[in-house]
Protein backbone atom coordinates (compact mmCIF):
# COMPACT_ATOMS: atom_id res chain seq x y z
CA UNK A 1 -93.96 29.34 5.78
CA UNK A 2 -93.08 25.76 7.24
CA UNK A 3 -90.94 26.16 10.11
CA UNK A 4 -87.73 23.94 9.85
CA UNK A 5 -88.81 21.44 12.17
CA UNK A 6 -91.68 20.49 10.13
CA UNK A 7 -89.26 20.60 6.97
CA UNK A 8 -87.26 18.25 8.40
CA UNK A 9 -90.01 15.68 9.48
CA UNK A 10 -91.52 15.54 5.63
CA UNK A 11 -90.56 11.84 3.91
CA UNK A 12 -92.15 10.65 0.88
CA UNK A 13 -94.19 7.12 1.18
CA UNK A 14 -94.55 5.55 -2.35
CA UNK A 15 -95.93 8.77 -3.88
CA UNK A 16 -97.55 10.62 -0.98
CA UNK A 17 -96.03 13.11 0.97
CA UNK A 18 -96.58 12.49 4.84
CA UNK A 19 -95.21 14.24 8.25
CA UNK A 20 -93.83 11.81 10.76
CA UNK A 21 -92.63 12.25 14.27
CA UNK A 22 -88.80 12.57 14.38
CA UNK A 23 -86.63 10.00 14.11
CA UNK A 24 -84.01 10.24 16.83
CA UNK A 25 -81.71 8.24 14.67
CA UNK A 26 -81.45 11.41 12.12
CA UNK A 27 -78.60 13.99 11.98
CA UNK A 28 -79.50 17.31 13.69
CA UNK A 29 -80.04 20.03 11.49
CA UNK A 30 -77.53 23.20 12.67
CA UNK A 31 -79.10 27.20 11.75
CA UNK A 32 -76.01 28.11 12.70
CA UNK A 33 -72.75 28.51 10.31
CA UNK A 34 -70.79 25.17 10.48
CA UNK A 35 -67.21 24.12 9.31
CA UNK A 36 -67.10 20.84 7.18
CA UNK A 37 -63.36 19.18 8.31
CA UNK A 38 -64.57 16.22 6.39
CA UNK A 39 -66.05 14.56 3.54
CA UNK A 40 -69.02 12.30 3.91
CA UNK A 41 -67.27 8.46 2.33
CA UNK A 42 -69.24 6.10 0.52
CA UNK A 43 -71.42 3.51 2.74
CA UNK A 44 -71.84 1.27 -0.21
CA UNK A 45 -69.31 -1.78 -0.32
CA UNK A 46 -68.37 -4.36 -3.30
CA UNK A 47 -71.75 -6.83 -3.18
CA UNK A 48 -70.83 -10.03 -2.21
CA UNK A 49 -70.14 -13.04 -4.22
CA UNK A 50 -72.88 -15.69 -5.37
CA UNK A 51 -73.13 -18.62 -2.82
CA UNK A 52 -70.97 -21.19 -4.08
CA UNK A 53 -71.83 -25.37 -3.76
CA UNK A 54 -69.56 -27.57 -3.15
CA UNK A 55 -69.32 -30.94 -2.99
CA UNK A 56 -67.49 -32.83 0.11
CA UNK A 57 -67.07 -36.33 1.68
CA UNK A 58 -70.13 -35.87 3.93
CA UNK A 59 -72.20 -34.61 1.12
CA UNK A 60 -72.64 -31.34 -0.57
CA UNK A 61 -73.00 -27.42 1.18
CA UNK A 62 -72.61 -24.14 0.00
CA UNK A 63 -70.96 -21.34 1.22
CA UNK A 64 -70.24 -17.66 0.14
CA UNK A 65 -66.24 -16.73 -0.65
CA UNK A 66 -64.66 -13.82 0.28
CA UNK A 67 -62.84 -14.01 -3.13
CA UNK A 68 -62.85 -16.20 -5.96
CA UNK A 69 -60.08 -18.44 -4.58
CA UNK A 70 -61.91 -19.35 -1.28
CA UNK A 71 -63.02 -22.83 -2.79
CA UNK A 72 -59.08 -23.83 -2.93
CA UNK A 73 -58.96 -23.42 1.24
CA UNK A 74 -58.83 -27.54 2.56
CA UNK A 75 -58.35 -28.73 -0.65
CA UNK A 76 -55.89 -31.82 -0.47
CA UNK A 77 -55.28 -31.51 -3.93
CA UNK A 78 -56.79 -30.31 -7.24
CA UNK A 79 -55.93 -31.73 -11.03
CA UNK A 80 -56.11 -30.16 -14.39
CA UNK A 81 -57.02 -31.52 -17.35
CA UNK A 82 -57.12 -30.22 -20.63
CA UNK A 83 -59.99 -30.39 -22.93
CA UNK A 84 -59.41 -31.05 -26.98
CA UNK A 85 -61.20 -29.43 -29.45
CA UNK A 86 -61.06 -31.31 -33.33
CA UNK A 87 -60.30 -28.32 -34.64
CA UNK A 88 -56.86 -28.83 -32.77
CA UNK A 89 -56.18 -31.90 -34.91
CA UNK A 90 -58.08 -30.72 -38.32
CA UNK A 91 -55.71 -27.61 -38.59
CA UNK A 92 -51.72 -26.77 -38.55
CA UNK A 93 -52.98 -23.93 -35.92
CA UNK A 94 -53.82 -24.89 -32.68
CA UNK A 95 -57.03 -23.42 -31.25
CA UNK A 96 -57.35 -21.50 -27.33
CA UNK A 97 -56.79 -23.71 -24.77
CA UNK A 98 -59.37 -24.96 -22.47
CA UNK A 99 -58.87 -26.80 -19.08
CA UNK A 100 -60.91 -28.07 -16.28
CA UNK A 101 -59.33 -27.60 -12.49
CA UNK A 102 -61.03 -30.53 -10.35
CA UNK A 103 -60.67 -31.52 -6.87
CA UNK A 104 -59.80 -34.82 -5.70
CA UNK A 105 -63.40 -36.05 -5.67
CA UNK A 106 -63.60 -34.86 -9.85
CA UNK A 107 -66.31 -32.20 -8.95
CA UNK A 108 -65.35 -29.20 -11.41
CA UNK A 109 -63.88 -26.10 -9.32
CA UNK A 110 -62.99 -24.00 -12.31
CA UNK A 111 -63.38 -23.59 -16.01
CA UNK A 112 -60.30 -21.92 -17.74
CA UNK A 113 -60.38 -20.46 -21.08
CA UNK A 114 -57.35 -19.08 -22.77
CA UNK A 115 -57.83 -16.26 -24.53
CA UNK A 116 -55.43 -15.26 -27.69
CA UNK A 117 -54.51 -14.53 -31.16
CA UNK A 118 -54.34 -16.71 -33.40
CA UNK A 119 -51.40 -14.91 -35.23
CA UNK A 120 -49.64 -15.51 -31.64
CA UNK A 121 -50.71 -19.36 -31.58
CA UNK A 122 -49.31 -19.73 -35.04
CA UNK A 123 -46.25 -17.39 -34.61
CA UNK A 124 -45.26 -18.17 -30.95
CA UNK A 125 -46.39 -21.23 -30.50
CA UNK A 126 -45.84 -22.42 -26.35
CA UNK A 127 -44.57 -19.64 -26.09
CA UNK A 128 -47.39 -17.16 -26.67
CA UNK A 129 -48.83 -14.03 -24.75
CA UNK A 130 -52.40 -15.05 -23.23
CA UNK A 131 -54.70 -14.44 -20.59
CA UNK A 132 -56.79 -17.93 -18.85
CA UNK A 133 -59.12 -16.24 -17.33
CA UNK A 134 -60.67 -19.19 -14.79
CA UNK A 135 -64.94 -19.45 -13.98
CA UNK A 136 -66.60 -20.81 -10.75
CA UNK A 137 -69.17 -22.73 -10.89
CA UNK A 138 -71.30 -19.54 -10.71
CA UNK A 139 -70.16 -18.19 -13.80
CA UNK A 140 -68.45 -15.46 -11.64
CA UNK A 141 -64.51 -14.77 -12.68
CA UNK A 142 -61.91 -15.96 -9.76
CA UNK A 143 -58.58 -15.50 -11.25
CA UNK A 144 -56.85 -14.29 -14.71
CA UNK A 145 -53.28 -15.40 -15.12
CA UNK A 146 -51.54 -13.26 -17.58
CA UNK A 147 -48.53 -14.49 -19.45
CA UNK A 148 -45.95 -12.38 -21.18
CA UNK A 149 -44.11 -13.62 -24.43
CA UNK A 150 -41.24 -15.74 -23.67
CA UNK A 151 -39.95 -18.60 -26.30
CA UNK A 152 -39.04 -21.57 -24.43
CA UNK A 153 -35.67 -22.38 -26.17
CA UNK A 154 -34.08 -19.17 -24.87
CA UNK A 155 -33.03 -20.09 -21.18
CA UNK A 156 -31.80 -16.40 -20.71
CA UNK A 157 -35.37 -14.99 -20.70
CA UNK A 158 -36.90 -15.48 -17.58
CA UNK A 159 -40.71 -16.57 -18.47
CA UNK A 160 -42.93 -15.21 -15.68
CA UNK A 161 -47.20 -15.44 -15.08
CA UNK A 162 -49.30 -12.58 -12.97
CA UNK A 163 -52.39 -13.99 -10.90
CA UNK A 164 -54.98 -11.10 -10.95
CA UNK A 165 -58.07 -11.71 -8.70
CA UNK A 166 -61.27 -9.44 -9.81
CA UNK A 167 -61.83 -6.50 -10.26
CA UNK A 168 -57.99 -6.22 -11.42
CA UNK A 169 -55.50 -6.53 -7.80
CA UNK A 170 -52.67 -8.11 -8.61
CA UNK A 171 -52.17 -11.73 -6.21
CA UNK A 172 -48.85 -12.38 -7.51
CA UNK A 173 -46.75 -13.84 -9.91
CA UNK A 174 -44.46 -16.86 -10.61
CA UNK A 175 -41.26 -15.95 -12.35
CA UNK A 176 -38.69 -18.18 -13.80
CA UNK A 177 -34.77 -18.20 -12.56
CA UNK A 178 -32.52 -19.03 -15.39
CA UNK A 179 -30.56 -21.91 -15.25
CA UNK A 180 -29.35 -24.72 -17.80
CA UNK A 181 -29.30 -27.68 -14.88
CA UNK A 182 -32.24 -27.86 -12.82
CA UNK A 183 -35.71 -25.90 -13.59
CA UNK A 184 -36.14 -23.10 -10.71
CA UNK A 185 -38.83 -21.01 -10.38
CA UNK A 186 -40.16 -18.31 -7.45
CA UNK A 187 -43.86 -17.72 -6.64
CA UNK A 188 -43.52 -13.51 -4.98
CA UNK A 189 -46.55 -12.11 -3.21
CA UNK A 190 -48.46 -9.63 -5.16
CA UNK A 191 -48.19 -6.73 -2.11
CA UNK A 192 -44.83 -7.31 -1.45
CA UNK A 193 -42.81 -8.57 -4.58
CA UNK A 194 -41.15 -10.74 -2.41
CA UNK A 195 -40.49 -14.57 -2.65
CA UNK A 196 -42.31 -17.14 -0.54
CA UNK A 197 -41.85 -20.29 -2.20
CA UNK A 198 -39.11 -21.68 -4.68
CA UNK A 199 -40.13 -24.36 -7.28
CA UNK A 200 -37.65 -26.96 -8.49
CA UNK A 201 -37.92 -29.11 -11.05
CA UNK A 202 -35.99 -32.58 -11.99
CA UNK A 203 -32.52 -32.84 -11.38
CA UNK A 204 -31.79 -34.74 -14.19
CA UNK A 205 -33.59 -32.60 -16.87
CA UNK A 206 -30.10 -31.68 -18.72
CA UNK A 207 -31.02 -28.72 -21.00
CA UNK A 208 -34.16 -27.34 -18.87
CA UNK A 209 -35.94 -25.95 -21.30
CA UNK A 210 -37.00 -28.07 -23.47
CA UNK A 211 -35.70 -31.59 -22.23
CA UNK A 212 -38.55 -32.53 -19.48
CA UNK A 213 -40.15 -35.98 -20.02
CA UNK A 214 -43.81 -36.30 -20.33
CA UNK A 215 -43.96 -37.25 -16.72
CA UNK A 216 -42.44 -34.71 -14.49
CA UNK A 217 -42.37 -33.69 -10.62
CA UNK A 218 -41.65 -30.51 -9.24
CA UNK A 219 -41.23 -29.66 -6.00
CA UNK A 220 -42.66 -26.32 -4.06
CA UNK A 221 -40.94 -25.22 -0.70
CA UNK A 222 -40.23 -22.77 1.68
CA UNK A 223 -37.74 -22.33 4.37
CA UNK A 224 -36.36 -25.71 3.74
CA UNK A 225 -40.05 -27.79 4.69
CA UNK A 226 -41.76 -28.92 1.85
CA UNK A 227 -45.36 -27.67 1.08
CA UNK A 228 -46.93 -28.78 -2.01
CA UNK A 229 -45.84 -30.69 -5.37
CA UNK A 230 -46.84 -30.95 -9.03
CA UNK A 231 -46.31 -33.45 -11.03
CA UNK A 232 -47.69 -33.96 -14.83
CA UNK A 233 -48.46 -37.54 -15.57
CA UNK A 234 -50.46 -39.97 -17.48
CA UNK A 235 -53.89 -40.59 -16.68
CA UNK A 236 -54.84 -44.20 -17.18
CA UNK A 237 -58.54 -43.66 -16.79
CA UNK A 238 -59.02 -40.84 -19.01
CA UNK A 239 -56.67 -41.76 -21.68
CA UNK A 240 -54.64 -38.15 -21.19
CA UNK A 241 -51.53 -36.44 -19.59
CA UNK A 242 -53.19 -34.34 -16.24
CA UNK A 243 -50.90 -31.85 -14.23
CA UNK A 244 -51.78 -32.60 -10.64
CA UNK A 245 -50.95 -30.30 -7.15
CA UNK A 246 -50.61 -31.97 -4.35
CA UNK A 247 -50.78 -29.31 -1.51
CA UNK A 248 -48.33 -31.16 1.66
CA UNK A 249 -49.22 -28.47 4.39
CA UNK A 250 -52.70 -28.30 5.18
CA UNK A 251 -52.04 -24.76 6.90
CA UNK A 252 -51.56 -23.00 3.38
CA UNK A 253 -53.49 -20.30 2.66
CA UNK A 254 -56.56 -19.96 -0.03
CA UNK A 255 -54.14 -16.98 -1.65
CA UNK A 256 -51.13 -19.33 -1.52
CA UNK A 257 -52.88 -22.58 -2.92
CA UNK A 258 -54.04 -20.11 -5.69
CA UNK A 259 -50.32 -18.94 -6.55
CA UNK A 260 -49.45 -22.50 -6.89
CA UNK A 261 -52.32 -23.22 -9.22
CA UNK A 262 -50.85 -20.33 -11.41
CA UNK A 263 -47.67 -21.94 -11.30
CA UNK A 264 -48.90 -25.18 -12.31
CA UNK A 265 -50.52 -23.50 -15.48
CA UNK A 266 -47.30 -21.44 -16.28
CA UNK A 267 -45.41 -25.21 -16.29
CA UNK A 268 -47.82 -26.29 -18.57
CA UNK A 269 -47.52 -24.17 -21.05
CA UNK A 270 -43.42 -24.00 -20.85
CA UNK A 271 -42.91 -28.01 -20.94
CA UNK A 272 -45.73 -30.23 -22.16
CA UNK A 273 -47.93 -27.82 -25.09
CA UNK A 274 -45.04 -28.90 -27.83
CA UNK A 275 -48.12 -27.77 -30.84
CA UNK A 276 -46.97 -25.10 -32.72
């Protein structure tokens, strides 16, 4: 019979069964009775994202995120436009939403799709339950916002949207405070459920839900300093309403540039898609 050192030096190359001289880097073997205080944990981690290009001032690089939102960090600004589909003017039922999120340059950060019923479209209008789920330019999911219904002409229902970041962590949420003067909203951290910026809309909106103009601003602070803005205006050189962020303190976060692109999306929805 094999002694156990000569057990314990056997490894298998392709197909053949060799001995090799110990490796000193392998865990002793004990004969005698041992007590296990602990479980061996997986070694084996989440595999990393696909290298993602990008396009700057200098000239294009690439670079591999940490998370899906990692192409948002020094981004002075990004813009979203919505794509049309005929269908959307061939039929009394408007079809999923689609939108492009570019940065200031127009190179294409993300691709969101809505995805919903059509009963829900036709029913709820605006309004609607959906999920956008939003695509890199790797194909690879970044974010899912995740809207609840929530009828825009009822001011006493608080309309609210959850970021989710893969593969299903909650990154926050932007929920609505109820008021019939001035549109307020609050962006809370996923972690904590605590606020860390308030939204506010025009002053002059009168009846706030449903009496914005075309061309809106909102503004996004925190402790009194402001650090980003959307507005939703008309874009001369595309022939089409965009909704634009403008982020004013360069120190904000990937995480917190991605909030405010999910509160740009739930403004969208809530006061410029009128189609029923």
């Amino acid at each position: 019979m094999l002694q156990n050192d000569a057990v314990r030096t056997l490894q298998y190359d392709s197909e053949i069964r060799v001995a090799q001289s110990p490796n000193p880097t392998e865990p002793r073997v004990y004969d005698s009775q041992i007590s296990i205080t602990s479980q061996p944990r997986p070694t084996t981690t989440e595999p990393a994202r696909i290298p993602l290009p990008i396009s700057t001032v200098a000239g294009s690089r690439t670079f591999i995120p940490l998370a899906g939102y990692d192409c948002l960090a020094d981004l002075p600004s990004v813009h979203i436009e919505q794509t049309f589909e005929l269908n959307d003017s061939l039929t009394a039922v408007s079809s999923e939403n689609r939108y492009v999120v570019r940065s200031p340059l127009g190179d294409a950060i993300f691709a969101a799709s809505e995805s919903s019923t059509e009963g829900n479209r036709m029913i709820w209008g605006a309004g609607r339950p959906f999920q956008m789920h939003l695509l890199d330019k790797t194909h690879q999911e970044a974010l899912v916002f995740r809207k609840k219904l929530a009828m825009g002409a009822f001011c006493c229902q608080p309309k609210s949207l959850e970021i989710w970041i893969p593969p299903g962590n909650v990154l926050g949420r932007v929920v609505q405070s109820p008021t019939f003067t001035q549109p307020e909203f609050y962006i809370e951290d996923g972690a904590t459920n605590q606020p860390v910026f308030c939204i506010e809309g025009p002053s002059n909106s009168g009846f706030c839900c449903f009496c914005l103009p075309k061309e809106s601003f909102f503004k996004i602070h925190s402790g009194g300093d402001l650090r980003a803005s959307i507005d939703h205006k008309w874009l001369a050189s595309k022939s089409q309403y965009t909704t634009n962020i403008y982020f004013s303190d360069v120190k904000l976060t990937a995480k917190e540039r991605a909030l405010i692109l999910g509160a740009a999306f739930l403004l969208e929805y809530m006061y410029f898609q009128k189609r029923f």
